[in-house]
PDB file of N, CA and C in Angstrom:
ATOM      1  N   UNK A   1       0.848  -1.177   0.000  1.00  0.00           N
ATOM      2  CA  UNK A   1       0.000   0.000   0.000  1.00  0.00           C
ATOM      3  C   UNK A   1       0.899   1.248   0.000  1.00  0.00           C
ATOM      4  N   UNK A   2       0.167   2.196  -0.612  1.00  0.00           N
ATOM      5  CA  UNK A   2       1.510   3.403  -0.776  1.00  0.00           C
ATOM      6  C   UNK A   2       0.856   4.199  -0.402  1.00  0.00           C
ATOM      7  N   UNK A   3       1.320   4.850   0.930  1.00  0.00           N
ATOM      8  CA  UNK A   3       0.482   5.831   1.346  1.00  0.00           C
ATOM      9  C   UNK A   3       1.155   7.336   1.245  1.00  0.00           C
ATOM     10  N   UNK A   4       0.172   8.400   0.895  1.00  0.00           N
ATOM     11  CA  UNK A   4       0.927   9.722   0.293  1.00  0.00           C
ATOM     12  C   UNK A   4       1.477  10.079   2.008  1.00  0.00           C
ATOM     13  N   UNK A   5       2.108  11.385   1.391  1.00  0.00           N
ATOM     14  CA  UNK A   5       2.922  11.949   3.065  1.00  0.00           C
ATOM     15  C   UNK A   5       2.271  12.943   2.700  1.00  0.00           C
ATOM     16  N   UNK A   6       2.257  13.372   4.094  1.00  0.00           N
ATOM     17  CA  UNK A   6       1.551  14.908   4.334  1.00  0.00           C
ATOM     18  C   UNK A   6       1.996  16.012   4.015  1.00  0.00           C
ATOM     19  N   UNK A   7       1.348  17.035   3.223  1.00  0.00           N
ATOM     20  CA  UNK A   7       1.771  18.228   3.493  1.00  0.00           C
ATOM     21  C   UNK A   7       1.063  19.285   3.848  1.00  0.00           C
ATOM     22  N   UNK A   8       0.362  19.544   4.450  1.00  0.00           N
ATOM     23  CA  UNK A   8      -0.521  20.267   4.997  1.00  0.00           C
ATOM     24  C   UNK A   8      -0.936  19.892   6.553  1.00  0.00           C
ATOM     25  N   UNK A   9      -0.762  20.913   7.667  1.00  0.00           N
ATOM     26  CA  UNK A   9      -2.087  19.934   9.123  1.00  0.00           C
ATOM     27  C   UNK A   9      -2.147  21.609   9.721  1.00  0.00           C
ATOM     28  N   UNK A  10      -3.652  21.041   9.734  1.00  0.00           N
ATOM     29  CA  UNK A  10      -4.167  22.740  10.556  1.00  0.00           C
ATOM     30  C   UNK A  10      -5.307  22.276  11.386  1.00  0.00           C
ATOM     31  N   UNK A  11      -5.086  22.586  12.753  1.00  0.00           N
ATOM     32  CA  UNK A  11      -5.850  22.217  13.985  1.00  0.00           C
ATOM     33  C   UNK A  11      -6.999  22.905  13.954  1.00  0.00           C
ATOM     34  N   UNK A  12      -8.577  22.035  14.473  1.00  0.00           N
ATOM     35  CA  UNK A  12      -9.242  22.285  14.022  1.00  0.00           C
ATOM     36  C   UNK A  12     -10.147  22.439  15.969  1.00  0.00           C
ATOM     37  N   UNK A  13     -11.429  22.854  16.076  1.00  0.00           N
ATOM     38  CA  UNK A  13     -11.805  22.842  17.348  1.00  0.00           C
ATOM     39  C   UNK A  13     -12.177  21.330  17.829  1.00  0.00           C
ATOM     40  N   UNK A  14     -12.421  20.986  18.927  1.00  0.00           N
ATOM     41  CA  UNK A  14     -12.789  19.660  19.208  1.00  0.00           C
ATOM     42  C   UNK A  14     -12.025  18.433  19.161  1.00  0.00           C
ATOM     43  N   UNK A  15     -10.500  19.258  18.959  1.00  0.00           N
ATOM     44  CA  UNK A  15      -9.070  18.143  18.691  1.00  0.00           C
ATOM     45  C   UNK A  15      -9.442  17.655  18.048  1.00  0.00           C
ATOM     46  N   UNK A  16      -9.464  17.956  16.655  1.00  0.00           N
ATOM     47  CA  UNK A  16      -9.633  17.309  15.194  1.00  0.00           C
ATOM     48  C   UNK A  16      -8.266  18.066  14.701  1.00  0.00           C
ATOM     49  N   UNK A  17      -7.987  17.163  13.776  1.00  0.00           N
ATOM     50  CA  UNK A  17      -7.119  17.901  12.576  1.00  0.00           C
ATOM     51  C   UNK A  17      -7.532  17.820  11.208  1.00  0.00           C
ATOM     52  N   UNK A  18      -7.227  18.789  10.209  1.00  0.00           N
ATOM     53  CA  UNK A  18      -7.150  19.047   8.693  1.00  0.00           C
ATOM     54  C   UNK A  18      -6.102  18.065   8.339  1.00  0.00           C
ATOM     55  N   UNK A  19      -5.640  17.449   7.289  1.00  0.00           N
ATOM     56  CA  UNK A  19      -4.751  16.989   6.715  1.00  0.00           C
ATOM     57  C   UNK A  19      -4.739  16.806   5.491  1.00  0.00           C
ATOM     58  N   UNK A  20      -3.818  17.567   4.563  1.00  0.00           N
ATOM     59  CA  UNK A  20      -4.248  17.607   3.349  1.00  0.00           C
ATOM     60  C   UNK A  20      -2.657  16.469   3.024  1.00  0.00           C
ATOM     61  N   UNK A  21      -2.748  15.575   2.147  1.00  0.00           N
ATOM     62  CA  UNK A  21      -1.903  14.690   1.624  1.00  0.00           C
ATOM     63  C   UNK A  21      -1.339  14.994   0.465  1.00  0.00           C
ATOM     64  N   UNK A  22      -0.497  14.451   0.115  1.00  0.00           N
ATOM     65  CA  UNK A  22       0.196  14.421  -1.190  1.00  0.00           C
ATOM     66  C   UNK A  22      -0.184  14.185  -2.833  1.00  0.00           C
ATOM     67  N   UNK A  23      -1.211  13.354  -3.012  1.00  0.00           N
ATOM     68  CA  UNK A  23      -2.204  12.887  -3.622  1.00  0.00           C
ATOM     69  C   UNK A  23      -3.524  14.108  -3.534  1.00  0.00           C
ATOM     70  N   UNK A  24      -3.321  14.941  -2.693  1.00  0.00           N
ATOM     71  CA  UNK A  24      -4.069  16.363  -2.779  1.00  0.00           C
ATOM     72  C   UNK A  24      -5.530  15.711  -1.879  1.00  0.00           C
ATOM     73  N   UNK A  25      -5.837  14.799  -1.579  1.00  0.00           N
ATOM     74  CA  UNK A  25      -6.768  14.302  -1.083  1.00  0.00           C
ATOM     75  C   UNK A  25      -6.901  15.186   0.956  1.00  0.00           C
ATOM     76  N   UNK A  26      -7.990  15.329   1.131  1.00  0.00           N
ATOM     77  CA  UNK A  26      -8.227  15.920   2.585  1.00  0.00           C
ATOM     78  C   UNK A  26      -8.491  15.271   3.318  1.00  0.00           C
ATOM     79  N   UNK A  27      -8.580  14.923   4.866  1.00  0.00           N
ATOM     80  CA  UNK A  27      -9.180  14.036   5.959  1.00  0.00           C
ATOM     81  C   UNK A  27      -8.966  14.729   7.161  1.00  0.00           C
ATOM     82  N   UNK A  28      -9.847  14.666   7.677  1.00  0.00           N
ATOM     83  CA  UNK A  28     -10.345  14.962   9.325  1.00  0.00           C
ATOM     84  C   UNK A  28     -10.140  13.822   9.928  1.00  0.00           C
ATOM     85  N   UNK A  29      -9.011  14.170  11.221  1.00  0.00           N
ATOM     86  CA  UNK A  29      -8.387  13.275  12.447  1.00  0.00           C
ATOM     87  C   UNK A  29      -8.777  13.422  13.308  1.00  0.00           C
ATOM     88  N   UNK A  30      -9.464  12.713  13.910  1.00  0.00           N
ATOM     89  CA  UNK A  30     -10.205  12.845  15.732  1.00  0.00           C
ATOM     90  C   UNK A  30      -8.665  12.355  16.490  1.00  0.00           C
ATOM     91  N   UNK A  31      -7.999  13.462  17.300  1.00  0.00           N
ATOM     92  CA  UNK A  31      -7.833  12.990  18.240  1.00  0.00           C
ATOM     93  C   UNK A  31      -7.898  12.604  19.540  1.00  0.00           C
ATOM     94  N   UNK A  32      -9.013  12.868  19.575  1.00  0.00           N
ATOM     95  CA  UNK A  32      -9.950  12.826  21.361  1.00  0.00           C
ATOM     96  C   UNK A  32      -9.804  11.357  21.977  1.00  0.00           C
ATOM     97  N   UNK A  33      -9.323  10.202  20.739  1.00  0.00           N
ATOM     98  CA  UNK A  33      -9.869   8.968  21.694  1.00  0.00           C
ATOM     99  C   UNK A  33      -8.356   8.990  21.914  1.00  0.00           C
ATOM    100  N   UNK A  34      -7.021   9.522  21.659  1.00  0.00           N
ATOM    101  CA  UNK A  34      -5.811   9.238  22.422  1.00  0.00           C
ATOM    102  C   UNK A  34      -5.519  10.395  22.811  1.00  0.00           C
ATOM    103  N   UNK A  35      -6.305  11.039  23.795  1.00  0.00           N
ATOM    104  CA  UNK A  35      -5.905  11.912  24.846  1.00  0.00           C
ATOM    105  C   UNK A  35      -5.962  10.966  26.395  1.00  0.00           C
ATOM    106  N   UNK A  36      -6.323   9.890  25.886  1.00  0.00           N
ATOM    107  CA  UNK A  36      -6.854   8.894  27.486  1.00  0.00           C
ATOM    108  C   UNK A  36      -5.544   8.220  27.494  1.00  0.00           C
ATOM    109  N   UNK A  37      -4.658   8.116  26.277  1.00  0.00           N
ATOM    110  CA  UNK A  37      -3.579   7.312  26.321  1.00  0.00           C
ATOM    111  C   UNK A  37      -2.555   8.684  27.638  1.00  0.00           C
ATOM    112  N   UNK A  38      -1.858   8.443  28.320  1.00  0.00           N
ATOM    113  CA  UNK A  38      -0.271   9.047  29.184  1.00  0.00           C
ATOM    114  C   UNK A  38       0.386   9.919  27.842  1.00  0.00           C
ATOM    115  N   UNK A  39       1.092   9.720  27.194  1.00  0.00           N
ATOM    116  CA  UNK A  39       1.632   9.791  25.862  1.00  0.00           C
ATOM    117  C   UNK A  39       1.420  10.953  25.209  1.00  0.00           C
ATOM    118  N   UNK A  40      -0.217  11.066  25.263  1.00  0.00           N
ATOM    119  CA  UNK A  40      -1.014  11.972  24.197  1.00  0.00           C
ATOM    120  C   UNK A  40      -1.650  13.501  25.627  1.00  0.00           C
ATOM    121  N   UNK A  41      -1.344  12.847  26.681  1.00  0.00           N
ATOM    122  CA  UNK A  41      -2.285  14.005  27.601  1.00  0.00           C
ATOM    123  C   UNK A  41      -1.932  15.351  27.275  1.00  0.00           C
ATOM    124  N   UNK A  42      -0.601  15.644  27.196  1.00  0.00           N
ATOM    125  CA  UNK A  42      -0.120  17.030  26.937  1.00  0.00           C
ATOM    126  C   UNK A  42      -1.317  17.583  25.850  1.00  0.00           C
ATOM    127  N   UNK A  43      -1.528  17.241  25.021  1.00  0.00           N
ATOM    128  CA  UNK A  43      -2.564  17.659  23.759  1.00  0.00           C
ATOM    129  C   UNK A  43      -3.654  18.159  24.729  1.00  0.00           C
ATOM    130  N   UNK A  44      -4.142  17.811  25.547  1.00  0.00           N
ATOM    131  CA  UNK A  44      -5.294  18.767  26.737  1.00  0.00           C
ATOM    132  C   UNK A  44      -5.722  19.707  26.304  1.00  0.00           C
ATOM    133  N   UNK A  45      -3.967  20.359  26.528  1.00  0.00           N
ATOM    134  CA  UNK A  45      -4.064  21.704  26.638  1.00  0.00           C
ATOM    135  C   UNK A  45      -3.992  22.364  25.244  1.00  0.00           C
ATOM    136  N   UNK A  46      -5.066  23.274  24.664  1.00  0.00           N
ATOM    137  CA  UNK A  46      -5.490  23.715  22.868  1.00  0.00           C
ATOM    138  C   UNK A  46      -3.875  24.281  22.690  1.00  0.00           C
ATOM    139  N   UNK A  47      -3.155  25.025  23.486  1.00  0.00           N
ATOM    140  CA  UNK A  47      -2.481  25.818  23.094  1.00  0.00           C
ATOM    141  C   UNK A  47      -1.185  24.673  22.365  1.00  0.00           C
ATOM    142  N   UNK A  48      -0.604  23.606  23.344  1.00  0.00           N
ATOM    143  CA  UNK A  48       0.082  22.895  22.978  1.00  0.00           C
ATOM    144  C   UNK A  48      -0.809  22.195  21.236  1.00  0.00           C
ATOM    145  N   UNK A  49      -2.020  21.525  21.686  1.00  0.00           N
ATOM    146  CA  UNK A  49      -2.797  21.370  20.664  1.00  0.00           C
ATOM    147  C   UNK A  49      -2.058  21.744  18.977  1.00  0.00           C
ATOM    148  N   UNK A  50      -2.312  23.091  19.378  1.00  0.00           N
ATOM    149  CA  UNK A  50      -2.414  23.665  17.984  1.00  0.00           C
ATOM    150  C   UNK A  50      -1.233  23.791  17.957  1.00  0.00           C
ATOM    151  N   UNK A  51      -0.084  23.390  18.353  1.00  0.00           N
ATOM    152  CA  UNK A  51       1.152  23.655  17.903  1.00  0.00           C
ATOM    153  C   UNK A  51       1.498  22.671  16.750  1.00  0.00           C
ATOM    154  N   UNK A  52       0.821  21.866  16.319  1.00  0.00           N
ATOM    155  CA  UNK A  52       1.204  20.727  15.400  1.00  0.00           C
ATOM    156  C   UNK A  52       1.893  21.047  14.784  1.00  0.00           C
ATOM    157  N   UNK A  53       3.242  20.460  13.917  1.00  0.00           N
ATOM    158  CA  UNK A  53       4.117  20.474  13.007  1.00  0.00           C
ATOM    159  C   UNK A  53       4.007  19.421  12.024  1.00  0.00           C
ATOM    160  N   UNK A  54       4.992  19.188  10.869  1.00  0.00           N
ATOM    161  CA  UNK A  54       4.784  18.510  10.029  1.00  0.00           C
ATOM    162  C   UNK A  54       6.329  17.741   9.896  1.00  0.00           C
ATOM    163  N   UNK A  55       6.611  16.485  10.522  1.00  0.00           N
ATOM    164  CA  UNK A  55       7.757  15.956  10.060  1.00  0.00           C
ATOM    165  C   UNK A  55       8.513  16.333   8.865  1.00  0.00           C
ATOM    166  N   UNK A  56       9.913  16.243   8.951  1.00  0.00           N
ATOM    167  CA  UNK A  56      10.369  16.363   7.606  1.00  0.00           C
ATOM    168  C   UNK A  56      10.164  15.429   6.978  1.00  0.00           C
ATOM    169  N   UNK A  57      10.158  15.623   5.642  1.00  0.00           N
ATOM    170  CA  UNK A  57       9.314  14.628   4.776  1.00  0.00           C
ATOM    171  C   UNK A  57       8.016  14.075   4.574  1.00  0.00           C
ATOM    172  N   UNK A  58       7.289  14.438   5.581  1.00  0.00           N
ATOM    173  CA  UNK A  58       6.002  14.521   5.347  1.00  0.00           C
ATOM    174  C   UNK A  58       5.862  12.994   6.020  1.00  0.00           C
ATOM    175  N   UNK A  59       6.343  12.111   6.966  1.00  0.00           N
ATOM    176  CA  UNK A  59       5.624  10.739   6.943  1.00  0.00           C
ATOM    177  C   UNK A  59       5.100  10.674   8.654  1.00  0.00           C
ATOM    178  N   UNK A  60       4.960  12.189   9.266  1.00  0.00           N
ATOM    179  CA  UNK A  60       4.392  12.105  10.150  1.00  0.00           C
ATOM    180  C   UNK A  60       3.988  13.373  10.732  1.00  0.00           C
ATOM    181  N   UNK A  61       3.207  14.328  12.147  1.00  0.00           N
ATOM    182  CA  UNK A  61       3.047  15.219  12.462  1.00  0.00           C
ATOM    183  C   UNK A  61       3.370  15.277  13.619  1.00  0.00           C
ATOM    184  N   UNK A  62       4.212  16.439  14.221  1.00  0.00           N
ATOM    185  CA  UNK A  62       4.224  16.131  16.073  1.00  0.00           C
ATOM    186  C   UNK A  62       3.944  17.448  16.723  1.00  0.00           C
ATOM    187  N   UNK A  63       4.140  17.191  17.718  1.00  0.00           N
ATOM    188  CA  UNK A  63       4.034  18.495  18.566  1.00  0.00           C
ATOM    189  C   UNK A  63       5.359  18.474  19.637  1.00  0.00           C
ATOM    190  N   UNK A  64       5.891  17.298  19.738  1.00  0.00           N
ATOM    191  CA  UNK A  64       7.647  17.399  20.248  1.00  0.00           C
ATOM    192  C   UNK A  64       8.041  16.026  20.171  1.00  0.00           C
ATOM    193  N   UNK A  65       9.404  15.997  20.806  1.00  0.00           N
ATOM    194  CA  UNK A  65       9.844  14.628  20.224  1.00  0.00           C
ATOM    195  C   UNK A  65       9.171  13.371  20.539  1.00  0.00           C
ATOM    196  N   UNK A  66       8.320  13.689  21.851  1.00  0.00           N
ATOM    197  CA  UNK A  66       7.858  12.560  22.007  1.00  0.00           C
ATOM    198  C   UNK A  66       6.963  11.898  21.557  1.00  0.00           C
ATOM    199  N   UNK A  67       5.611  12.912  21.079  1.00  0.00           N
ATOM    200  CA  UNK A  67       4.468  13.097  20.678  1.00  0.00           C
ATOM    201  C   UNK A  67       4.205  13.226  18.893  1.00  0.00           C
ATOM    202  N   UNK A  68       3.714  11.924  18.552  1.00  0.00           N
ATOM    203  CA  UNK A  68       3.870  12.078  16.933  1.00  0.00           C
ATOM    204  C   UNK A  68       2.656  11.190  16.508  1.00  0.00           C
ATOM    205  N   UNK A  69       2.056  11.215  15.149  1.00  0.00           N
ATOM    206  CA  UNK A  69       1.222  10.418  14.667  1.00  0.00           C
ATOM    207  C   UNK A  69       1.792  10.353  13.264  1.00  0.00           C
ATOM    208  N   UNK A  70       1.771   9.139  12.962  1.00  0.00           N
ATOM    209  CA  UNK A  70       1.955   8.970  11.641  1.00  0.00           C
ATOM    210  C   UNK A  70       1.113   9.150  10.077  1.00  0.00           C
ATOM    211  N   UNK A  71       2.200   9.293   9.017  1.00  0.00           N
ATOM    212  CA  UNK A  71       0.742   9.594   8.061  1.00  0.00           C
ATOM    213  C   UNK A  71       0.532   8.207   7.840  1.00  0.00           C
ATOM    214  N   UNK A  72       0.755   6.756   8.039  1.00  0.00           N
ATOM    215  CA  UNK A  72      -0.349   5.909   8.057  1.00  0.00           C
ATOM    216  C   UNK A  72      -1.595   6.169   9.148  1.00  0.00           C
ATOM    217  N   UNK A  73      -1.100   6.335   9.911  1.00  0.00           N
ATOM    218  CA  UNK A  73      -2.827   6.198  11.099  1.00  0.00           C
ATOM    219  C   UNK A  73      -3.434   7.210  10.730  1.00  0.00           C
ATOM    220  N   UNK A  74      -2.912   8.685  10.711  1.00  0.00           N
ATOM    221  CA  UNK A  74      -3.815   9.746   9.872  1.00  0.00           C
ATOM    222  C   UNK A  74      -4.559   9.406   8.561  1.00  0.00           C
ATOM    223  N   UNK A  75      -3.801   8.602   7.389  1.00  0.00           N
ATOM    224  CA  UNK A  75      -4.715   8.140   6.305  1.00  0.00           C
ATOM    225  C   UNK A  75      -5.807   7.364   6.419  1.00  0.00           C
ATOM    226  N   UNK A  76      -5.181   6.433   7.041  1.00  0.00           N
ATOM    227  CA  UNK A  76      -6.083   5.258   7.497  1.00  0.00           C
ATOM    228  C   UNK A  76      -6.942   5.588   8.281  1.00  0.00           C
ATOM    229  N   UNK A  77      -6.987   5.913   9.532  1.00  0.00           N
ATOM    230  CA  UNK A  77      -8.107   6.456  10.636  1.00  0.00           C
ATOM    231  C   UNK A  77      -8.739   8.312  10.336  1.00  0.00           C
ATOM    232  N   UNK A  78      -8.004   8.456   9.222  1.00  0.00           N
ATOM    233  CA  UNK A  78      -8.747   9.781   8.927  1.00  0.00           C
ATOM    234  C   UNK A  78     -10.238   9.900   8.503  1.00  0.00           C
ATOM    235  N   UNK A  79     -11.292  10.408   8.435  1.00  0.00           N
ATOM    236  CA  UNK A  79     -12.690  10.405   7.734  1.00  0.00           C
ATOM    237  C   UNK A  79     -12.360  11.517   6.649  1.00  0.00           C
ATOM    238  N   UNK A  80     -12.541  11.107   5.064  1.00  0.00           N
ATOM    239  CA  UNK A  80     -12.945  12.046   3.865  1.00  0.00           C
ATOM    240  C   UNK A  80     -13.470  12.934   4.251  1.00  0.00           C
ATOM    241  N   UNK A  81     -12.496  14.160   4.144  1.00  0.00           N
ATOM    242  CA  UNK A  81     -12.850  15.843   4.015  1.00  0.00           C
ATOM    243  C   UNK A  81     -14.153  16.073   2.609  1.00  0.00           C
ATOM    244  N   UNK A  82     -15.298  15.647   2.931  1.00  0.00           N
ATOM    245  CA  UNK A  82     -16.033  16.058   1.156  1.00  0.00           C
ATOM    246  C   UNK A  82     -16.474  17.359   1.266  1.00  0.00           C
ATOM    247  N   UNK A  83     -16.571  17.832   1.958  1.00  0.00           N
ATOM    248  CA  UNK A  83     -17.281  19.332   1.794  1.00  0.00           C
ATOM    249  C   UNK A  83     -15.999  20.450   1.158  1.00  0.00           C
ATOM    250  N   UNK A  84     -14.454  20.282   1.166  1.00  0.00           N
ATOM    251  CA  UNK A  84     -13.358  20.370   0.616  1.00  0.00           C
ATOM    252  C   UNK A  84     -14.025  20.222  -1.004  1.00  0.00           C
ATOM    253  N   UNK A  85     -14.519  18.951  -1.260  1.00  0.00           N
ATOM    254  CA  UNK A  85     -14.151  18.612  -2.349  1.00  0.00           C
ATOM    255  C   UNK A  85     -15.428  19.256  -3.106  1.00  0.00           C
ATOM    256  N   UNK A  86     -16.209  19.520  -2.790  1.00  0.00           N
ATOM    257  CA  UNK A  86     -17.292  20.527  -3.231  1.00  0.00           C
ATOM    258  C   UNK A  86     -17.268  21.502  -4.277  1.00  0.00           C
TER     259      UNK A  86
END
């Protein structure tokens, strides 16, 4: 499976993210169900939140070294942006 890398992530309310891919395709990321994970708690707080970055190369997003999601689980667990595609 060949999954595109990211280039685009813009934090959205309700700890969701934008993610626009390589393949130009869009998806909305819930991350609310791994804020229960230790790992992910820092995200709590919106301000850290919205600090998201974009790995170099595009094959993941973080907010520091510890804290990262990959663009497989973002592709894969993302839901189709269609109102984008409108």
């Amino acid at each position: 499976m060949n999954i595109p890398k990211i280039l685009f992530v813009r934090p959205l309310e309700n700890y969701k993210l934008m993610i626009e891919f390589s393949n130009h395709e869009c998806r909305q990321y819930d991350v609310k169900p791994l804020l229960q994970k230790e790992m992910f708690s820092p995200l709590k707080n919106r301000a850290f939140f919205n600090n998201v970055k974009i790995e170099q190369g595009g094959y993941a997003i973080n907010w520091n070294e510890n804290i990262d999601i990959s663009e497989y689980e973002l592709w894969i667990n993302g839901e189709d942006d269609e109102m984008r595609n409108l």
